[in-house]
Protein backbone atom coordinates (compact mmCIF):
# COMPACT_ATOMS: atom_id res chain seq x y z
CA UNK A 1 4.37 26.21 -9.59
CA UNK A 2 1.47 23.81 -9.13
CA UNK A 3 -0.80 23.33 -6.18
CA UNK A 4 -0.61 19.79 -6.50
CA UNK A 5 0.10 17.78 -2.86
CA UNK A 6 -1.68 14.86 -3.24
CA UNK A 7 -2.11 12.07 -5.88
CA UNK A 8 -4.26 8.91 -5.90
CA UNK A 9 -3.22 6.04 -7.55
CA UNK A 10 -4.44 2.53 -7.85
CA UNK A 11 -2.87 -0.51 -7.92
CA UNK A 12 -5.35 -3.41 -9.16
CA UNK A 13 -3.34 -6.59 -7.99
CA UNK A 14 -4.39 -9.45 -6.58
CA UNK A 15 -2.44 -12.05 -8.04
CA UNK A 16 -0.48 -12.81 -4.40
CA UNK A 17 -3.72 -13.05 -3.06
CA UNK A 18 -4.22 -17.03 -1.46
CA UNK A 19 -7.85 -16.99 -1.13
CA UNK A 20 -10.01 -15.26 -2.75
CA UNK A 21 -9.88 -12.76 -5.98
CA UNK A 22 -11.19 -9.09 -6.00
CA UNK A 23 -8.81 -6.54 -4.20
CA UNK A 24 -7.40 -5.88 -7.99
CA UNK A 25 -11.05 -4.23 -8.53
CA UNK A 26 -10.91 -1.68 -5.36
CA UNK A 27 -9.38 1.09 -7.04
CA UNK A 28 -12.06 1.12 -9.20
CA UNK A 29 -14.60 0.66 -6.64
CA UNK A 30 -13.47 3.09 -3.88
CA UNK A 31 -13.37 5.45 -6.96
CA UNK A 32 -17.30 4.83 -7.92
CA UNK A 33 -18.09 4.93 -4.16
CA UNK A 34 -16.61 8.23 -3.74
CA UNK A 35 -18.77 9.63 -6.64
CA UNK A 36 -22.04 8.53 -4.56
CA UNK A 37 -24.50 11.17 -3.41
CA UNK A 38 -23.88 9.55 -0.13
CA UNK A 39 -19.98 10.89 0.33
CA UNK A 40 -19.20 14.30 1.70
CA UNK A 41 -15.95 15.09 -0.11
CA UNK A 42 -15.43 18.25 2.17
CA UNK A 43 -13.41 18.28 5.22
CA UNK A 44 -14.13 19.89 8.22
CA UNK A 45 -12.34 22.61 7.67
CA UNK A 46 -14.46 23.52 4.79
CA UNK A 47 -12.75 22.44 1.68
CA UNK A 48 -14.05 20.59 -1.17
CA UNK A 49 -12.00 17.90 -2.24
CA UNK A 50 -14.15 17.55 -5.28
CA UNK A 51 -12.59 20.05 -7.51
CA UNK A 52 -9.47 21.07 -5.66
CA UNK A 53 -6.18 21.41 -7.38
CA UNK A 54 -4.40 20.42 -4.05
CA UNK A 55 -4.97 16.74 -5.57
CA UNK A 56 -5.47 14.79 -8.22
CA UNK A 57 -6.17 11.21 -9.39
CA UNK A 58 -3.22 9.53 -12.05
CA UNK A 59 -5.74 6.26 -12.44
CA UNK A 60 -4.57 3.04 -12.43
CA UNK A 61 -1.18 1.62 -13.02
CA UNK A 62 -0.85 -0.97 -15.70
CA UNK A 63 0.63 -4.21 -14.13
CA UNK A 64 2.42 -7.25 -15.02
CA UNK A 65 2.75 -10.28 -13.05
CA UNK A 66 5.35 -11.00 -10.10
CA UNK A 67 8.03 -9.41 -9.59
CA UNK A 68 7.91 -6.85 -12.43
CA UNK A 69 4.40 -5.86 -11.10
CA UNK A 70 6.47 -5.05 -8.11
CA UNK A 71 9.21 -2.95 -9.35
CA UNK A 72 6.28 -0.72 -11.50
CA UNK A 73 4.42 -0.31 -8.25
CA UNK A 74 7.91 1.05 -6.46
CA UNK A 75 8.83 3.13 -9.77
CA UNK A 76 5.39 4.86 -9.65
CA UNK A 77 5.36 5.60 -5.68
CA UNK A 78 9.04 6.76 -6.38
CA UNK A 79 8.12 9.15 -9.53
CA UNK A 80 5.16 10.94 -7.63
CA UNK A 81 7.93 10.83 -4.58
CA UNK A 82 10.24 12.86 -6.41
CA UNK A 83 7.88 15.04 -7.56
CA UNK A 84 7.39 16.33 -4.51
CA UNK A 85 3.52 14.86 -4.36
CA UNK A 86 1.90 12.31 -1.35
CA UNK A 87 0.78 9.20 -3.03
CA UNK A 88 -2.72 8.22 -1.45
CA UNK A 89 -2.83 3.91 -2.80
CA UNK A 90 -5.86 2.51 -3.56
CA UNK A 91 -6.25 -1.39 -3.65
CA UNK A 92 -4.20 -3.96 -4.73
CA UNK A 93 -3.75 -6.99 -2.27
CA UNK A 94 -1.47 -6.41 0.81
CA UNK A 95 1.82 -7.14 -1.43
CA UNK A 96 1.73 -3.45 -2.57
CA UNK A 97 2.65 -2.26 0.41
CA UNK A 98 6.49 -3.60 0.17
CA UNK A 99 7.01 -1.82 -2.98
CA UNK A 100 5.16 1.24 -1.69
CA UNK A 101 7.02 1.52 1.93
CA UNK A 102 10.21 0.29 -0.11
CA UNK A 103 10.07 3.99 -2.55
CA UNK A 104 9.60 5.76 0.60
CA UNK A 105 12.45 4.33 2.44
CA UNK A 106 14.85 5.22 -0.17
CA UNK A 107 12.83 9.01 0.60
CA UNK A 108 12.46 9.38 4.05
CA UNK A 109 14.67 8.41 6.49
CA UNK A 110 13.69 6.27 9.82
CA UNK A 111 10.22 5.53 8.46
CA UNK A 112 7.58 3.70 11.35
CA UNK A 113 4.56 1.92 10.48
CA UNK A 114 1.37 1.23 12.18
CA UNK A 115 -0.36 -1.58 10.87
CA UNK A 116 -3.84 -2.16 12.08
CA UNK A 117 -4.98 -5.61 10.48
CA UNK A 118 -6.21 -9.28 12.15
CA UNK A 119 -2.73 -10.81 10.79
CA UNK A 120 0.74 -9.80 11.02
CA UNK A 121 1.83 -10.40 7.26
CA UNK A 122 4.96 -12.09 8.17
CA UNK A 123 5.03 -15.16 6.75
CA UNK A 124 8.56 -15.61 4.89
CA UNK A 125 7.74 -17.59 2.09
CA UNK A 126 3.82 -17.80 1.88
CA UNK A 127 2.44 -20.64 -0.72
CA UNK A 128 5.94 -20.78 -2.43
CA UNK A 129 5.41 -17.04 -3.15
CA UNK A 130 7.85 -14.33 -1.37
CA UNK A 131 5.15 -11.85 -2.59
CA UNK A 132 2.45 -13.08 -1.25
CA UNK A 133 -0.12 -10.74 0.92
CA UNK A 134 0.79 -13.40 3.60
CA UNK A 135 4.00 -11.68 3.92
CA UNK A 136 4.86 -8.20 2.91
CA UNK A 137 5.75 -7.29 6.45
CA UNK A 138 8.42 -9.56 6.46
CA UNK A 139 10.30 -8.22 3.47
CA UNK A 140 9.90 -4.62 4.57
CA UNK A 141 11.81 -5.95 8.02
CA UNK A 142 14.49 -8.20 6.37
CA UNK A 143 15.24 -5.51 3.64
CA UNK A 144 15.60 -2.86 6.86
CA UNK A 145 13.59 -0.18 5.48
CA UNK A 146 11.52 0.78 8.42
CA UNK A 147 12.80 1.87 12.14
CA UNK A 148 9.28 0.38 13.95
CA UNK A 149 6.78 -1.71 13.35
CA UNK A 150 3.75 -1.59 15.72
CA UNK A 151 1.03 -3.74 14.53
CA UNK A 152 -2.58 -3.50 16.14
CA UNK A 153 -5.32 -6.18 16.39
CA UNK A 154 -3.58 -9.47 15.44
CA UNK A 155 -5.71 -12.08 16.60
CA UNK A 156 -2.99 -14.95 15.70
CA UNK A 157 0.27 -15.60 15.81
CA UNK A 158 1.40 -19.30 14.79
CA UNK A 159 4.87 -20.79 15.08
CA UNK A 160 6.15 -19.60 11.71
CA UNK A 161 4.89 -16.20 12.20
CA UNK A 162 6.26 -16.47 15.64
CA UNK A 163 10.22 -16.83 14.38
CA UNK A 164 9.92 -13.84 12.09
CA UNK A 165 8.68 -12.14 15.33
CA UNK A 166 11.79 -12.65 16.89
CA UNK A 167 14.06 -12.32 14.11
CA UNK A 168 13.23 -9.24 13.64
């Protein structure tokens, strides 16, 4: 039986991104950072993340475009699900996060999310794209697959954003 708990996995996507490109390279960077003689990968309780079989990294999944990059993003958060291991995500713009929370819905039941962020991601239909990081939010509430949503630090709320407040 393996030790295994915990497995990181990066998603570089950015294609639903509306304003600027990079988020696709953060798996890659948070993964150089955390090789820097300036990170501490022991916890407080004394263990050293650094060579610990509790976790591991699988890299980088290999995207397409759209809604295929979707379903492999679900597929891999289901596969590590199933295995009985804690996916820890890494990057990607905030589209991942339907596919991710979607895997886990179909896992755990009466799932809650708190969502610390300056927007509230609801937009239904951002830029013609459904998938857009403008509105992951909204298709994790109109698909049902979380019991709360608590979201911290909005700043701003427009009209549109406003009626998928309410609808949901």
């Amino acid at each position: 039986m393996s030790n295994l708990q915990i497995s990181v996995i990066g998603f570089p996507l950015d294609e639903n991104s509306s304003f600027m490109r990079g988020p696709a390279n953060a798996p890659d960077v948070i993964r150089k950072n955390l090789e820097s003689y300036s990170i501490n990968l022991c916890a407080e309780n004394g263990v050293d993340f650094r060579n610990n079989p509790c976790w591991s990294d699988v890299g980088n999944v290999e995207l397409t475009t759209g809604s295929d990059a979707m379903d492999q993003i679900e597929e891999s958060i289901r596969g590590l699900l199933d295995k009985g291991i804690k996916p820890l995500s890494l990057g990607g713009d905030h589209s991942v996060i339907f596919p991710i929370i979607k895997a886990f819905a179909e896992k755990y039941e009466k799932l809650n999310i708190f969502h610390i962020d300056a927007h509230p991601d609801l937009y239904d239909n951002f830029e013609d794209n459904p998938y857009s990081h403008a509105s992951p939010f909204a298709r994790i509430m109109e698909n049902r697959l979380v019991n709360k949503l608590v979201q911290v630090g909005i700043r701003t709320i427009n009209p549109a954003q406003q009626t998928q407040i309410d609808k949901f």
